[in-house]
Protein backbone atom coordinates (compact mmCIF):
# COMPACT_ATOMS: atom_id res chain seq x y z
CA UNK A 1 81.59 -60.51 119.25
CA UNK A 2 78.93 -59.12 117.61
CA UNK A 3 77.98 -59.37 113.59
CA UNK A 4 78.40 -56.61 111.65
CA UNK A 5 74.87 -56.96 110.40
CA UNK A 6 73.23 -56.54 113.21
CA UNK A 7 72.25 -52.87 113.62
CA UNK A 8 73.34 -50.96 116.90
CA UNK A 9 70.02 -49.82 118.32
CA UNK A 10 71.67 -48.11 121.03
CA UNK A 11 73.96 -45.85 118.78
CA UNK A 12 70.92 -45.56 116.43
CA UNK A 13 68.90 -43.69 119.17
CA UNK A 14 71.22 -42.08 120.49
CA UNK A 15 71.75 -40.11 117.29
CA UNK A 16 68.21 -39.90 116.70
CA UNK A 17 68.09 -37.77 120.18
CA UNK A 18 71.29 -35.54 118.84
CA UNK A 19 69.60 -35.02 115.21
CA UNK A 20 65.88 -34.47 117.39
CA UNK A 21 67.31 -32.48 120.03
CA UNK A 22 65.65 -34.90 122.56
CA UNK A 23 67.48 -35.25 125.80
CA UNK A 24 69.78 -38.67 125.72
CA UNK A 25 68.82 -41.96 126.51
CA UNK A 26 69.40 -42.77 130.28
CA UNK A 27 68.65 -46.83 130.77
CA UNK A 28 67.75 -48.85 133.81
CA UNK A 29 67.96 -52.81 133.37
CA UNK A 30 66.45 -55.32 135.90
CA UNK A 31 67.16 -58.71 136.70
CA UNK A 32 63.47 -60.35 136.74
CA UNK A 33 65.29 -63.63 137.39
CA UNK A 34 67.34 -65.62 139.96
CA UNK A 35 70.97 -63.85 140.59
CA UNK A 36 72.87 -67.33 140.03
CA UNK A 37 71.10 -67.41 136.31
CA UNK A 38 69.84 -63.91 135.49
CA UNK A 39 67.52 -62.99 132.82
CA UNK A 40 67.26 -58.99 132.29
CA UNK A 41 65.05 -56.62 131.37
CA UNK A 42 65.93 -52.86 130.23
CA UNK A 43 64.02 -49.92 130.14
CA UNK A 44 64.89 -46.89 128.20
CA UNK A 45 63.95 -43.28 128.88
CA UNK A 46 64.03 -40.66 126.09
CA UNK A 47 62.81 -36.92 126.91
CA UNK A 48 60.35 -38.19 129.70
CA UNK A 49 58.72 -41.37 127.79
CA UNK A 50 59.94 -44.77 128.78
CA UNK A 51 60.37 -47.75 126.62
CA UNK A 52 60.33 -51.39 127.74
CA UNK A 53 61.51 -54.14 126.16
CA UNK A 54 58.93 -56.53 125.97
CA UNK A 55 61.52 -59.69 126.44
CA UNK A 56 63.85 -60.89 128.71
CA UNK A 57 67.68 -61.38 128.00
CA UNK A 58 70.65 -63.18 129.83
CA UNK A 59 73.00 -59.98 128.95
CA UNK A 60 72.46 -56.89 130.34
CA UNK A 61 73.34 -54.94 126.57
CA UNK A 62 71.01 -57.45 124.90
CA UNK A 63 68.17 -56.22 126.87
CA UNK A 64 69.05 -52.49 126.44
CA UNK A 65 69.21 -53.00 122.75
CA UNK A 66 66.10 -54.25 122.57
CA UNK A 67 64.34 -51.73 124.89
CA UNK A 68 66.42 -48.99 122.21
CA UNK A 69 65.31 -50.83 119.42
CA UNK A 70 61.80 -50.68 120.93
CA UNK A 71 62.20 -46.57 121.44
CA UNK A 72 63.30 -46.22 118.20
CA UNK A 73 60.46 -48.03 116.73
CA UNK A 74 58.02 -45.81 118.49
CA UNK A 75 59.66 -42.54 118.21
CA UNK A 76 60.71 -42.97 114.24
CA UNK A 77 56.92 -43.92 113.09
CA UNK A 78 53.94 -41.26 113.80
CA UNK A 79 51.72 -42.65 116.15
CA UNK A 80 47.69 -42.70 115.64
CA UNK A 81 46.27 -40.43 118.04
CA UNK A 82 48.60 -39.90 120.15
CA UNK A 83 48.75 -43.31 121.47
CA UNK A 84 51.14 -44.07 124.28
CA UNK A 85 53.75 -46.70 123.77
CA UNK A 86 54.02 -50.20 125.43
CA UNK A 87 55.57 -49.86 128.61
CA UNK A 88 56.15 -52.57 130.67
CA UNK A 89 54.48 -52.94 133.98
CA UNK A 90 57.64 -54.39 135.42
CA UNK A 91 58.85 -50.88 136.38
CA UNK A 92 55.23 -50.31 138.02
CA UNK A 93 55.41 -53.31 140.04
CA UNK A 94 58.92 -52.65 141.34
CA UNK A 95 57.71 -49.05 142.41
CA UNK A 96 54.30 -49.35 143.58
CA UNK A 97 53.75 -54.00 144.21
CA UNK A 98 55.97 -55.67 147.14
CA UNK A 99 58.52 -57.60 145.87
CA UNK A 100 57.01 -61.54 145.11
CA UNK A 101 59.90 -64.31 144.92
CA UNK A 102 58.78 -67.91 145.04
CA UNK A 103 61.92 -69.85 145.08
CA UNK A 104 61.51 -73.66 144.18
């Protein structure tokens, strides 16, 4: 169960997209690990910009959190020159890079 401290990126961004008339967050999350002891990694997508979390989780709504929480820190602070946000390459590698798997 989750503390009642800890903030709720994914709500958080999803009203920042109501209040900024943004289209809704749609989220894709990745297993970058082995499937008997997965470690994810989410991706968010807000009104064609994607955000990647930068680390990797063992719970799928860890990982979107943290990609939301880094959305919301790009979208809610005015960029310098227009300057993209991180995105992981993860998602580039998984379109455009054969699949690599060195099992030990």
């Amino acid at each position: 169960m989750a503390l009642e401290s800890e903030e709720n990126y994914k709500n958080s961004l999803q009203r920042f997209t109501q209040k900024s008339n943004k289209q809704f967050p749609v989220y894709v999350t990745v297993n970058e690990w082995a499937q008997h002891d997965p470690r994810y990694r989410a991706t968010v997508s807000v009104d064609g910009m994607n955000y990647t979390s930068p680390n990797l989780f063992t719970q799928r709504k860890a990982a979107e959190q943290d990609a939301a929480r880094v959305a919301l820190l790009y979208l809610t602070e005015q960029p310098k020159d227009d300057e993209p946000p991180v995105v992981h390459e993860v998602f580039y590698n998984l379109i455009f890079m054969p699949t690599l798997r060195i099992d030990y």
